[in-house]
N, C-alpha and C. Protein backbone atom coordinates (compact mmCIF):
# COMPACT_ATOMS: atom_id res chain seq x y z
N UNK A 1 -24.30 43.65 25.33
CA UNK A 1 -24.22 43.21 23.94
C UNK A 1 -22.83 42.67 23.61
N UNK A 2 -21.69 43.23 24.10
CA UNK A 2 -20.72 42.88 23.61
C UNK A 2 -20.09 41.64 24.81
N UNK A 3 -20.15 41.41 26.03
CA UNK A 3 -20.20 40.59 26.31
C UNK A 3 -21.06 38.85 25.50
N UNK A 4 -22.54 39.68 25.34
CA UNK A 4 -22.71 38.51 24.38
C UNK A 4 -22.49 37.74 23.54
N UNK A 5 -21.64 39.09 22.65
CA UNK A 5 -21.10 38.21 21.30
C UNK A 5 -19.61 37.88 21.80
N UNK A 6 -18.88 38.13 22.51
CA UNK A 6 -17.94 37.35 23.47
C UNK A 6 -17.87 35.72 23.84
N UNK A 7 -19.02 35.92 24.40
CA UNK A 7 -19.15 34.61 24.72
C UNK A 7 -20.06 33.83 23.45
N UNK A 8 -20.49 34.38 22.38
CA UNK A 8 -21.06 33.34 21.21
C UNK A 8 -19.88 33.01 20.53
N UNK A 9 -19.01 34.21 20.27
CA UNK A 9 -17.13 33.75 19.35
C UNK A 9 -16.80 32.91 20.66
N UNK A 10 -16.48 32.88 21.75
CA UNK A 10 -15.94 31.68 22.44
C UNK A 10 -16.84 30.21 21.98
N UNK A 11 -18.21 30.35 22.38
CA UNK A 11 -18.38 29.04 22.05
C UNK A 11 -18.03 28.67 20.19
N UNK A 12 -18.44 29.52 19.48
CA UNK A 12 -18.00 28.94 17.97
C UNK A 12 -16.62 28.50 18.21
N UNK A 13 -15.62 29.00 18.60
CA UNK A 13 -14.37 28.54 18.88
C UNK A 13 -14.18 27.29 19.40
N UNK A 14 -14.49 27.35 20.92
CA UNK A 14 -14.62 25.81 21.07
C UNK A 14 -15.54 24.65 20.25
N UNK A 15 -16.43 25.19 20.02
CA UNK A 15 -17.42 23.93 18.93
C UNK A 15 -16.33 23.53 17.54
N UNK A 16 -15.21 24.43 17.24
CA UNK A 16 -14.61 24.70 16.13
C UNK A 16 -13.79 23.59 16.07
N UNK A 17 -13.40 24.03 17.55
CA UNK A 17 -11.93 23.48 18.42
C UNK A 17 -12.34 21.99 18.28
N UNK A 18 -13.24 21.49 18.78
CA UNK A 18 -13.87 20.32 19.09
C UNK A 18 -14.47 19.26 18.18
N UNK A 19 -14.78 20.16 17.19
CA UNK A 19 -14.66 19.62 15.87
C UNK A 19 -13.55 18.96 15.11
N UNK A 20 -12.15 20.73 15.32
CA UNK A 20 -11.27 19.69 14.61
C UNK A 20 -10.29 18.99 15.28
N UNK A 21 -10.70 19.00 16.52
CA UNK A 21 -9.70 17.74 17.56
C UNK A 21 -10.23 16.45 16.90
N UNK A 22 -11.98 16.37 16.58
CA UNK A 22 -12.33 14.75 16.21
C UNK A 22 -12.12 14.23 15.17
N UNK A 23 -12.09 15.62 14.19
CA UNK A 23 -12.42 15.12 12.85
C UNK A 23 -10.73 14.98 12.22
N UNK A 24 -9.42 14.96 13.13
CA UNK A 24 -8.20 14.93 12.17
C UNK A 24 -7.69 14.16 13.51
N UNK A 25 -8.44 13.05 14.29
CA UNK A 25 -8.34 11.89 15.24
C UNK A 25 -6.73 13.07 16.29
N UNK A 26 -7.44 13.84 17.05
CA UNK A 26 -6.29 14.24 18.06
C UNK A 26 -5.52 15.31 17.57
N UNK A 27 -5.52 15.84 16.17
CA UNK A 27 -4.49 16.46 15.53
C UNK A 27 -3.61 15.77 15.07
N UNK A 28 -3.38 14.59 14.39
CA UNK A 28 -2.45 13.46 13.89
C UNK A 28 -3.12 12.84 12.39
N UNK A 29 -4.26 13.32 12.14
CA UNK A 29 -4.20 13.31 10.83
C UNK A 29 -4.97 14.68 9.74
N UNK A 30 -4.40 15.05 9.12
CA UNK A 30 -5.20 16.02 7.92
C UNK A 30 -5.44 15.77 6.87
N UNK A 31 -4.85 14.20 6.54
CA UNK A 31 -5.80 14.15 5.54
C UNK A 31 -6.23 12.42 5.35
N UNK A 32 -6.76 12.01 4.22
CA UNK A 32 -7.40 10.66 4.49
C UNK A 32 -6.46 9.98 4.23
N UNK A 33 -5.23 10.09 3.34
CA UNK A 33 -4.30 8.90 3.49
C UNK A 33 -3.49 9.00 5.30
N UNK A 34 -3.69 9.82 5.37
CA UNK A 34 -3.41 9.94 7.30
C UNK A 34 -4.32 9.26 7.73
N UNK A 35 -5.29 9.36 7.94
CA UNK A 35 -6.58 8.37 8.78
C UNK A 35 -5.75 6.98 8.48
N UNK A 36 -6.16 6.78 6.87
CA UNK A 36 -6.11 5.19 6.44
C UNK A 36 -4.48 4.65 7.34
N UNK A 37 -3.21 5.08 7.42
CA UNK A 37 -2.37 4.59 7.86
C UNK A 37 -2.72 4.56 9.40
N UNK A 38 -3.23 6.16 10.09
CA UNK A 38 -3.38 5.50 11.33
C UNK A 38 -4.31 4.53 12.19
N UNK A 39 -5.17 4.21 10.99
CA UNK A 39 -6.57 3.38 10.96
C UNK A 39 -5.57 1.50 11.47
N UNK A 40 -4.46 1.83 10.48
CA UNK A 40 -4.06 0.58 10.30
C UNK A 40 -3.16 -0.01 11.07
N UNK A 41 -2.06 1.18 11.37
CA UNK A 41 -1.53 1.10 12.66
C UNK A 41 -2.41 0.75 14.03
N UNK A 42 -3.74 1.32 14.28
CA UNK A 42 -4.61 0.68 15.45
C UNK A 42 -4.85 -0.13 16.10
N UNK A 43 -5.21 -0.90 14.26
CA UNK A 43 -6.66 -1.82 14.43
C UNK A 43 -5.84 -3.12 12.88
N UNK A 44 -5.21 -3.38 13.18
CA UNK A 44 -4.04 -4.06 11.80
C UNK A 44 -5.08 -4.96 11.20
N UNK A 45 -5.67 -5.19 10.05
CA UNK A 45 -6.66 -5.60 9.29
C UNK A 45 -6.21 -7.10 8.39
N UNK A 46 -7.23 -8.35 8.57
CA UNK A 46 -6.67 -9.58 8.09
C UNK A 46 -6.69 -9.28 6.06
N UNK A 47 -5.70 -10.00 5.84
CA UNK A 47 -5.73 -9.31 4.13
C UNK A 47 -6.35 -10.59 3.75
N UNK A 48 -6.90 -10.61 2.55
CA UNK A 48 -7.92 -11.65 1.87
C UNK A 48 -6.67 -12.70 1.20
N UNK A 49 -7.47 -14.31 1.46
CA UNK A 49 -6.86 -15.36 0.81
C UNK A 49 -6.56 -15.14 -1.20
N UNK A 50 -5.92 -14.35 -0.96
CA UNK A 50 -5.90 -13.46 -2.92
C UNK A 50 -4.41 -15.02 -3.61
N UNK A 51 -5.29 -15.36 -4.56
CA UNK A 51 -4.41 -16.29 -5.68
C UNK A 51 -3.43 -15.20 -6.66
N UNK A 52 -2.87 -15.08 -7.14
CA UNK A 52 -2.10 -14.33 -8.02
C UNK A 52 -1.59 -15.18 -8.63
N UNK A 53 -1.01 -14.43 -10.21
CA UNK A 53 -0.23 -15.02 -11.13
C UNK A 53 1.06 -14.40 -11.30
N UNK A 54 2.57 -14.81 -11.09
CA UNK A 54 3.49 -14.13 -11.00
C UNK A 54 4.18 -13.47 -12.48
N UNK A 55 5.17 -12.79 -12.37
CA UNK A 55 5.87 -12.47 -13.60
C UNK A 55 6.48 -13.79 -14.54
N UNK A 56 6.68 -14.74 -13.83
CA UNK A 56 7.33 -16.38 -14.14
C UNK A 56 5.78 -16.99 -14.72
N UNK A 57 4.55 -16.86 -14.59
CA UNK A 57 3.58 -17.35 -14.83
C UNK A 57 3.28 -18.51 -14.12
N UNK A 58 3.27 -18.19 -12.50
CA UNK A 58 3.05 -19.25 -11.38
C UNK A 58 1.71 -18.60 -10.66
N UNK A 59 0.75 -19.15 -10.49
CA UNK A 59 0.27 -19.17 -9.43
C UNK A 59 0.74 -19.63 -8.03
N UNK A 60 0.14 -18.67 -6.91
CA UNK A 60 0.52 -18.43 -6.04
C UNK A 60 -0.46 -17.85 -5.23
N UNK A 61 -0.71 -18.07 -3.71
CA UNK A 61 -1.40 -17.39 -2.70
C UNK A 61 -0.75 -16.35 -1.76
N UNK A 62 -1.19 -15.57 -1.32
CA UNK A 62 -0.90 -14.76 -0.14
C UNK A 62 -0.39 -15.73 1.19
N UNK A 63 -1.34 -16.64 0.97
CA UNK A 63 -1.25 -17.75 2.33
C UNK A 63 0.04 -18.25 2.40
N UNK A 64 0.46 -18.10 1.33
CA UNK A 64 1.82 -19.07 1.12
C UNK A 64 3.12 -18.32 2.33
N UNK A 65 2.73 -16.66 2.24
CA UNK A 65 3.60 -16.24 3.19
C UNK A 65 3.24 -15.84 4.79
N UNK A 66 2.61 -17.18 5.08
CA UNK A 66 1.90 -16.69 6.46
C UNK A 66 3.54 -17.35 7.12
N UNK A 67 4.09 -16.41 8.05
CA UNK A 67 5.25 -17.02 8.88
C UNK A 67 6.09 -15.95 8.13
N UNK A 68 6.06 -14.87 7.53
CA UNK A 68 6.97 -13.84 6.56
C UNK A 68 6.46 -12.50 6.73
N UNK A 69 7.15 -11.98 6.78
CA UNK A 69 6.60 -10.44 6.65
C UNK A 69 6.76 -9.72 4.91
N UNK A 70 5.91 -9.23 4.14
CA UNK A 70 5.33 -9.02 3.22
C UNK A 70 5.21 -7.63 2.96
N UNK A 71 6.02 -6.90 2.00
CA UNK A 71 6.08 -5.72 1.75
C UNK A 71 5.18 -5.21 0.63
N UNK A 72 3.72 -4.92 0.45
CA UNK A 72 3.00 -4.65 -0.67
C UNK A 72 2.95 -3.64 -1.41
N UNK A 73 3.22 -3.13 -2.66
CA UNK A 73 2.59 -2.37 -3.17
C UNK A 73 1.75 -2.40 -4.61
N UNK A 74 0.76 -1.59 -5.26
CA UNK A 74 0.35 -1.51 -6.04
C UNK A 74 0.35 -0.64 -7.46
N UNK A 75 0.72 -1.12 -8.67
CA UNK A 75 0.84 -0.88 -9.43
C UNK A 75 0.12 -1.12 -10.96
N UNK A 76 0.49 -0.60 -11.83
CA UNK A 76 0.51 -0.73 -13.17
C UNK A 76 1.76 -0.67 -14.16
N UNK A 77 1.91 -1.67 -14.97
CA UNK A 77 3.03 -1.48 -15.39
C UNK A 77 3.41 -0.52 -16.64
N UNK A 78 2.33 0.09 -17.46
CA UNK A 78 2.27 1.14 -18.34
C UNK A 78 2.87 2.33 -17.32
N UNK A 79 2.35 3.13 -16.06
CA UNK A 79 2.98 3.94 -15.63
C UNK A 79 3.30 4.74 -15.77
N UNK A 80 3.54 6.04 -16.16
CA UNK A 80 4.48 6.33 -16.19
C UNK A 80 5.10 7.92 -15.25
N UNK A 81 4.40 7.88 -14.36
CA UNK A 81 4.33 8.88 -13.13
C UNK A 81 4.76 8.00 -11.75
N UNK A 82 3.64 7.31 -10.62
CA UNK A 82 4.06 7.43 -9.62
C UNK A 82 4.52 5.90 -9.31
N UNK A 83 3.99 5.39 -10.40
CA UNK A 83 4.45 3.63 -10.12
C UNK A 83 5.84 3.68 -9.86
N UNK A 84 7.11 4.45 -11.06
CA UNK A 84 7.86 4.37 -11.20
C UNK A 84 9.11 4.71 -9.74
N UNK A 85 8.01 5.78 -8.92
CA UNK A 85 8.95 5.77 -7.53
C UNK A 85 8.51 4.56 -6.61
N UNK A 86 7.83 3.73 -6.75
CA UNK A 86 7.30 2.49 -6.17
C UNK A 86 8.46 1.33 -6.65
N UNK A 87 8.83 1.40 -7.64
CA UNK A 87 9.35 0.25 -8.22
C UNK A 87 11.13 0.76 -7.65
N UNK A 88 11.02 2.26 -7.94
CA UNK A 88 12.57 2.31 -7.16
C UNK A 88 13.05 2.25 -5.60
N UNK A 89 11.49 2.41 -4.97
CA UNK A 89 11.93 2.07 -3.71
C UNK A 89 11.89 0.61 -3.36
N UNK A 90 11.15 -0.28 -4.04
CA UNK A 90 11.54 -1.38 -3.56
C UNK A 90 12.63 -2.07 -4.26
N UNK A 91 13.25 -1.56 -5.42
CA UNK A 91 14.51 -1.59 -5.83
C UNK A 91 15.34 -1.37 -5.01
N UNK A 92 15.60 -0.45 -4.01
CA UNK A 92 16.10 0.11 -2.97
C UNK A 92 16.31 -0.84 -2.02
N UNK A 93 15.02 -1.39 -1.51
CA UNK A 93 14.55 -1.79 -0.08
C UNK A 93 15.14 -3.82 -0.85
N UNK A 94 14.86 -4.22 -1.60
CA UNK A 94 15.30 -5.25 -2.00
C UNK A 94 16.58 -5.50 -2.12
N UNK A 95 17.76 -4.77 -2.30
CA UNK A 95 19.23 -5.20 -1.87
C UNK A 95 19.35 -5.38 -0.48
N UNK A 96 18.29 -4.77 0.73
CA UNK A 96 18.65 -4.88 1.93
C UNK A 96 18.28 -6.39 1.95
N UNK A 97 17.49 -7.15 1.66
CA UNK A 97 16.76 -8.25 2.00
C UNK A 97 17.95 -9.60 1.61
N UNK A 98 17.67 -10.56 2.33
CA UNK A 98 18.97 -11.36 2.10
C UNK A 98 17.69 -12.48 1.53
N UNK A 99 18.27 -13.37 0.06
CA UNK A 99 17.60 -14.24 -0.25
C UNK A 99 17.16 -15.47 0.57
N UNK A 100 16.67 -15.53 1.20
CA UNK A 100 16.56 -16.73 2.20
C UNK A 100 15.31 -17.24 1.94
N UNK A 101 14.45 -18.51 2.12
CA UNK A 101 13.26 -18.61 1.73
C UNK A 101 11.84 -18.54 3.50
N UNK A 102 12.80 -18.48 4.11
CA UNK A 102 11.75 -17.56 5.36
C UNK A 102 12.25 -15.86 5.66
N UNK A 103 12.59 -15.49 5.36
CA UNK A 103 12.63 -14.01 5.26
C UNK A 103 11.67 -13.15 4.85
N UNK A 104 11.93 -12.03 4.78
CA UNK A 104 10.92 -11.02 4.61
C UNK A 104 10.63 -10.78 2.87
N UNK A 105 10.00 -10.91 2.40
CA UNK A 105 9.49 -10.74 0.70
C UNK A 105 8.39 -8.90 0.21
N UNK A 106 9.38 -8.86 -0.98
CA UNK A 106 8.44 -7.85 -1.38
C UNK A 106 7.89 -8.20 -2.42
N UNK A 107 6.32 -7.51 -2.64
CA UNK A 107 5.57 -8.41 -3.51
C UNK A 107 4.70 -7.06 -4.33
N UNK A 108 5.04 -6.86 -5.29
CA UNK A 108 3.94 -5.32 -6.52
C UNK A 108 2.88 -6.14 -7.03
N UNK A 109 1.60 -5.89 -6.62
CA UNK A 109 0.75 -6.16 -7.82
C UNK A 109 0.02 -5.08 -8.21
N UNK A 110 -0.33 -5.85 -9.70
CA UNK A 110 -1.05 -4.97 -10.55
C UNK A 110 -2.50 -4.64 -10.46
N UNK A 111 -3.30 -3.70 -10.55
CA UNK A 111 -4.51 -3.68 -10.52
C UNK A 111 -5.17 -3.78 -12.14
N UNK A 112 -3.87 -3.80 -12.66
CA UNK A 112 -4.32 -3.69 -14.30
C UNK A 112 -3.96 -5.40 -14.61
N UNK A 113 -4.86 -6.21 -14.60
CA UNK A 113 -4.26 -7.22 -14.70
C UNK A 113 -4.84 -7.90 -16.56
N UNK A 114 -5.77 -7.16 -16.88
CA UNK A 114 -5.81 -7.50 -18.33
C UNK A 114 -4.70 -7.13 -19.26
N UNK A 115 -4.14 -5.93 -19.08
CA UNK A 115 -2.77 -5.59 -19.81
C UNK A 115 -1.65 -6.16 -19.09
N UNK A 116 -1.70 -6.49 -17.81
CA UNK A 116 -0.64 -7.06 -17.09
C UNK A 116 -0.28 -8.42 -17.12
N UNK A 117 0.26 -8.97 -18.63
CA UNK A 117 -0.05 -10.16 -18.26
C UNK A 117 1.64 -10.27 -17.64
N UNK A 118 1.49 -11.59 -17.74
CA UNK A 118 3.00 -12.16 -17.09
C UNK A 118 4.31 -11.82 -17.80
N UNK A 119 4.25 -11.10 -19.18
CA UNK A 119 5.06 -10.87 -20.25
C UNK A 119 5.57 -9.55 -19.85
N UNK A 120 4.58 -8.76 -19.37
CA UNK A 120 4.39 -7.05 -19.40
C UNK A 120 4.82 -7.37 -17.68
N UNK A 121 4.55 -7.96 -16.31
CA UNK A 121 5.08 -8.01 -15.07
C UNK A 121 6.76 -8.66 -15.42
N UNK A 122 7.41 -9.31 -16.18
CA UNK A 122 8.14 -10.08 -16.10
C UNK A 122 9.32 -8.50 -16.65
N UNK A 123 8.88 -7.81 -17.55
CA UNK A 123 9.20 -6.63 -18.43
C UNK A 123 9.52 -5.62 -17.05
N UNK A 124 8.54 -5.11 -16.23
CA UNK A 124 8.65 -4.47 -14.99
C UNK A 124 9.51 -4.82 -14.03
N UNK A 125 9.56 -6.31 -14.22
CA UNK A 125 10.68 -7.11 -12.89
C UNK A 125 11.82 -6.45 -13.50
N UNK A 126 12.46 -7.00 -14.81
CA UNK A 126 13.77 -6.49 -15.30
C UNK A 126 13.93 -5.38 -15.11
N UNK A 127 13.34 -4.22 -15.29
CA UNK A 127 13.24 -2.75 -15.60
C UNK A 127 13.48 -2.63 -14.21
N UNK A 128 13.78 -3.38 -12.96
CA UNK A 128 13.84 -2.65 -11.70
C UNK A 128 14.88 -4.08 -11.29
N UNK A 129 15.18 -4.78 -11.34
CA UNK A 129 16.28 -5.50 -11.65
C UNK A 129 15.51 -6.35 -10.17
N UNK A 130 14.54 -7.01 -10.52
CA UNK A 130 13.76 -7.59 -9.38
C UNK A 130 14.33 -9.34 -9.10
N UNK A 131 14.83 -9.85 -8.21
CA UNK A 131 15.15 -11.05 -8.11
C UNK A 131 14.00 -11.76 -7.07
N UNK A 132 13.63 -12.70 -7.71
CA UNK A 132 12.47 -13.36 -7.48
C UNK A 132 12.49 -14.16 -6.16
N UNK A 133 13.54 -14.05 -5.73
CA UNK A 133 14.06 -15.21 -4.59
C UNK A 133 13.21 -13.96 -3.30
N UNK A 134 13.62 -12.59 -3.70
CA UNK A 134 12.78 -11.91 -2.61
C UNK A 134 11.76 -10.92 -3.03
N UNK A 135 11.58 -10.48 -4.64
CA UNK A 135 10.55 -9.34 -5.08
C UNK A 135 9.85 -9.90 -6.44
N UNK A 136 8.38 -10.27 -5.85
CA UNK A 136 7.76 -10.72 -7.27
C UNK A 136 6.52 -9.94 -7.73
N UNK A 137 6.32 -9.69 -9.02
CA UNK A 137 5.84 -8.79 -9.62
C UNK A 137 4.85 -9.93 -9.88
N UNK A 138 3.19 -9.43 -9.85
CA UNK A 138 1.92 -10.43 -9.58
C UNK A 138 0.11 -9.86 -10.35
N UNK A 139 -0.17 -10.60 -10.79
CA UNK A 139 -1.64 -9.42 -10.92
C UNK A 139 -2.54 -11.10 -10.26
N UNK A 140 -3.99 -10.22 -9.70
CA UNK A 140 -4.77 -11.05 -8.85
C UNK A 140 -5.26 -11.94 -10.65
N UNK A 141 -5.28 -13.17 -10.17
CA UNK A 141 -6.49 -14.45 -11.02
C UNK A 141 -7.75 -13.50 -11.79
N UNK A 142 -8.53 -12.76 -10.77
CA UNK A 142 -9.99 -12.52 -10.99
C UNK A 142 -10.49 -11.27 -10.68
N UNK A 143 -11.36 -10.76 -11.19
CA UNK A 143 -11.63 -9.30 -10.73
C UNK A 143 -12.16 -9.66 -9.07
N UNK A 144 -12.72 -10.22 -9.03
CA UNK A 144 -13.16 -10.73 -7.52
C UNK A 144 -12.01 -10.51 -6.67
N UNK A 145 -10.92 -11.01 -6.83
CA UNK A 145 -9.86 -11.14 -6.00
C UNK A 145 -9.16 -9.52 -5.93
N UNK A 146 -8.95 -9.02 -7.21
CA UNK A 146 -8.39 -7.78 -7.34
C UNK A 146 -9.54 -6.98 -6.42
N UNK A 147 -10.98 -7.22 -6.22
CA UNK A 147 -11.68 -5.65 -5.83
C UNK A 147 -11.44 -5.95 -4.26
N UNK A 148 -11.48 -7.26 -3.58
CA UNK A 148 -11.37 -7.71 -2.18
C UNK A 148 -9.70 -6.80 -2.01
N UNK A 149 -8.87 -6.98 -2.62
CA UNK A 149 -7.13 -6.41 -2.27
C UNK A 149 -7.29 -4.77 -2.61
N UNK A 150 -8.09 -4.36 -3.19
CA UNK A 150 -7.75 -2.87 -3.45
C UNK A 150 -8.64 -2.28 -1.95
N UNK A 151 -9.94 -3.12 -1.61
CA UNK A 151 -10.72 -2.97 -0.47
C UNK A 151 -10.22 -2.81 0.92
N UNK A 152 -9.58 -3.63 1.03
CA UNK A 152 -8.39 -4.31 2.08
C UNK A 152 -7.36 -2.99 2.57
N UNK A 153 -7.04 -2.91 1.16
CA UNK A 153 -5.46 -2.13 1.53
C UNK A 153 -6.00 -0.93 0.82
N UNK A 154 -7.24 -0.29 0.62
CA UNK A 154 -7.75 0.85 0.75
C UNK A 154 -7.35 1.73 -0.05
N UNK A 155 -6.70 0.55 -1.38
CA UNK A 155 -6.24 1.12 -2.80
C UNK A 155 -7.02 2.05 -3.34
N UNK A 156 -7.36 3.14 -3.90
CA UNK A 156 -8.16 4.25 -4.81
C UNK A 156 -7.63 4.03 -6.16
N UNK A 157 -8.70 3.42 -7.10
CA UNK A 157 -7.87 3.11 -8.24
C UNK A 157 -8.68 4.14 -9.34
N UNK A 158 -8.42 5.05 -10.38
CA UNK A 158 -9.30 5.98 -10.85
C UNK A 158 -9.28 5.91 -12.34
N UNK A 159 -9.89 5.31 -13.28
CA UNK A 159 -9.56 5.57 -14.60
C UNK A 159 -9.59 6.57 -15.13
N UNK A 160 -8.84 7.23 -16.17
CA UNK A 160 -8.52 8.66 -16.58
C UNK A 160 -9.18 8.69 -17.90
N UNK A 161 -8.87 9.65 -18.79
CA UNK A 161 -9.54 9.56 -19.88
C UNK A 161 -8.42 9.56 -20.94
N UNK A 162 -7.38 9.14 -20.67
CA UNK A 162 -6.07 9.03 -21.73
C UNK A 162 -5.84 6.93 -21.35
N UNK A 163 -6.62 6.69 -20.73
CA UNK A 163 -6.17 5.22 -20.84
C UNK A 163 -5.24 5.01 -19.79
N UNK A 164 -5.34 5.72 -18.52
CA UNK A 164 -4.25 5.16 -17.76
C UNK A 164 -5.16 5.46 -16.30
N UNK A 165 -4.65 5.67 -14.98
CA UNK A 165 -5.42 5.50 -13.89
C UNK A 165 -4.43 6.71 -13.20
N UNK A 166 -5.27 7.53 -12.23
CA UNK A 166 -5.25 8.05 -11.35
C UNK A 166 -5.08 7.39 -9.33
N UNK A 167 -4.22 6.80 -8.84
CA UNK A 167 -4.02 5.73 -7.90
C UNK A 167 -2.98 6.49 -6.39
N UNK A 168 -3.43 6.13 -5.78
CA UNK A 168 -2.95 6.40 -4.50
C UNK A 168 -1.86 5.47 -4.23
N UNK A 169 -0.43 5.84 -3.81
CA UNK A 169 0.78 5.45 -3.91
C UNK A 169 1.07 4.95 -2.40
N UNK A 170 1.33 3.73 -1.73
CA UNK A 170 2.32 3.95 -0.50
C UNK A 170 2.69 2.09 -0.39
N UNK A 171 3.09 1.99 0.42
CA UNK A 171 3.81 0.32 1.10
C UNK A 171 3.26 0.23 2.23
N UNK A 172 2.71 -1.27 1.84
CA UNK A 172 2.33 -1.75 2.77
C UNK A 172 2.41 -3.14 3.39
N UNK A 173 3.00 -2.83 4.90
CA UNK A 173 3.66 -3.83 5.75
C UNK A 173 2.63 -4.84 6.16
N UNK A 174 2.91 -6.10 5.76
CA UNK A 174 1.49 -7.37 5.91
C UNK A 174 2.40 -7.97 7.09
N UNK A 175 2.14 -8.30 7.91
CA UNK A 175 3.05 -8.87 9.45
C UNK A 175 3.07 -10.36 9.09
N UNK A 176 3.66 -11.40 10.13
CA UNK A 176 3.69 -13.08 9.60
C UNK A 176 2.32 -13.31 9.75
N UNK A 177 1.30 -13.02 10.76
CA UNK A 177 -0.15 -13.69 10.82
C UNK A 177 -0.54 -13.11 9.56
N UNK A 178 -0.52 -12.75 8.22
CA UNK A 178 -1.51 -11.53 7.47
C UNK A 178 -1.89 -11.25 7.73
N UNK A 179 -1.94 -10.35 8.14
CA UNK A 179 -2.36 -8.90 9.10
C UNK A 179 -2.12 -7.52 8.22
N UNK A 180 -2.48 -6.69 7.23
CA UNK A 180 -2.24 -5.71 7.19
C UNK A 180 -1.82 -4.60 8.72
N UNK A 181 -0.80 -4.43 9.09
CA UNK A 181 -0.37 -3.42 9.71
C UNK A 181 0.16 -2.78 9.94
N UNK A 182 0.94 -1.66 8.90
CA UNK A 182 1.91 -0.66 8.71
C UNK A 182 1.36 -0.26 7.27
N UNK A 183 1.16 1.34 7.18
CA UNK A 183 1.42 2.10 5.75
C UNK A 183 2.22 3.01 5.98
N UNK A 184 3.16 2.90 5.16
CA UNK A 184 4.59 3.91 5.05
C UNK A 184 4.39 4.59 3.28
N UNK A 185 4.83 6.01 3.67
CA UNK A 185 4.81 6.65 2.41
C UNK A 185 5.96 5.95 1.58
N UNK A 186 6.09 5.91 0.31
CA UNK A 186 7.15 5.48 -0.70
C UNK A 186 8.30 6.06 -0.71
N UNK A 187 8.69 7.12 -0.07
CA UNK A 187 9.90 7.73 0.64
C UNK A 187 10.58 7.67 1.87
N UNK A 188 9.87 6.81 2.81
CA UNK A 188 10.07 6.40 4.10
C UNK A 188 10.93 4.90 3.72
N UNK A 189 11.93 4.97 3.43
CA UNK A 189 12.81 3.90 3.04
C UNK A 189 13.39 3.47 4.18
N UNK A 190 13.59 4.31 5.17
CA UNK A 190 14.74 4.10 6.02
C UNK A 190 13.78 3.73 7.66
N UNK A 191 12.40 3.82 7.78
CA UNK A 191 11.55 3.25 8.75
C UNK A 191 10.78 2.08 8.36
N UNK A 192 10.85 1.80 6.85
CA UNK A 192 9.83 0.65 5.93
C UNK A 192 11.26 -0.32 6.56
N UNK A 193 12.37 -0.28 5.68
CA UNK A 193 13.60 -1.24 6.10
C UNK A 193 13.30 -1.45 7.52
N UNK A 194 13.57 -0.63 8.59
CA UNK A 194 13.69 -1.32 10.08
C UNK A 194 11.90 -2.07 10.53
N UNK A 195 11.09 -1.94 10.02
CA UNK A 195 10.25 -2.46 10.77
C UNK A 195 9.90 -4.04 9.42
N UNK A 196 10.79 -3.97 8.68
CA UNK A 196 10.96 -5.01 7.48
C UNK A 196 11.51 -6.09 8.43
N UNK A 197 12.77 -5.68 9.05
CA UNK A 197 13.81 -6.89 9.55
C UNK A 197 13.48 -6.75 11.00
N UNK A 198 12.52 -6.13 11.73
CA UNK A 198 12.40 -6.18 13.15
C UNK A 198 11.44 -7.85 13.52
């Protein structure tokens, strides 16, 4: 008998074991914003031909920076929780960048793009002292375009019941082909920079 249940706790163990070797890919991720970065690191994902309207009130494509490497993140400019460490790290990460017009660009858009107009992004640029030559503040043309970019880059966007959104925070590295392939947490300043200028 007790041999039996010996060997039934061994196998639950290994079935356990085996489980959570698959289900957290090797022991390297625990949770889903872990998957999604190492998903992306893998398998680097093409980002959608997205039009945007800038803080200047320009239209503009994604395409425009094929030959650039492209620092993304997503925001709202009401905010007033996690956007605000988004906007200081690429406040941060934007003095490293030298104005040049083939260089590396950082680019925030909004998922709120009915309150976001170009008045309220242009308001956000200042408030983070954004110079346009390398960091432009953007909301997509169309809901079409906005649901393809939140899809893409695996944005979680959540409306709350006070009028503001519940949203998953990080940067993300678009390579010169557009390629989504790097997610770095918003505190990883100092590995986002080197694989910025590599």
């Amino acid at each position: 008998m007790m041999l039996r249940s010996a060997l039934c706790a061994l196998l639950v163990l290994c079935l356990g074991s085996a489980g959570l070797w698959a289900g957290t890919d090797g022991l390297r991720a625990f949770t889903s914003e872990q998957a999604r970065r190492l998903a992306v690191q893998r398998t680097p994902r093409p980002v959608p031909q997205a039009v945007l309207e800038d803080q200047d009130g320009r239209g503009f494509s994604l395409d425009d920076y094929r030959g650039r490497k492209v620092l993304v993140d997503f925001v709202y400019t009401r905010c007033r929780s996690i956007c605000g460490a988004l906007g200081a790290a690429f406040q941060r990460l934007s003095h490293d960048l030298p104005p040049a017009s083939d260089g590396a660009m950082l680019l925030t858009i909004s998922f709120d793009p009915q309150a976001d107009t170009p008045a309220a992004l242009k308001r956000y640029a200042q408030r983070y002292h954004a110079d346009s030559k390398v960091w432009r503040i953007a909301r997509p043309q169309d809901e079409a375009t906005l649901a393809a970019l939140l899809r893409t880059f695996e944005v979680v966007v959540v409306p709350d019941a006070y009028g503001e959104f519940q949203h998953n925070a990080a940067l993300h590295l678009v390579d010169e082909d557009g390629r989504l392939m790097r997610i770095f947490a918003y505190d990883q300043l100092e590995q986002t920079a080197e694989a910025l200028q590599r």
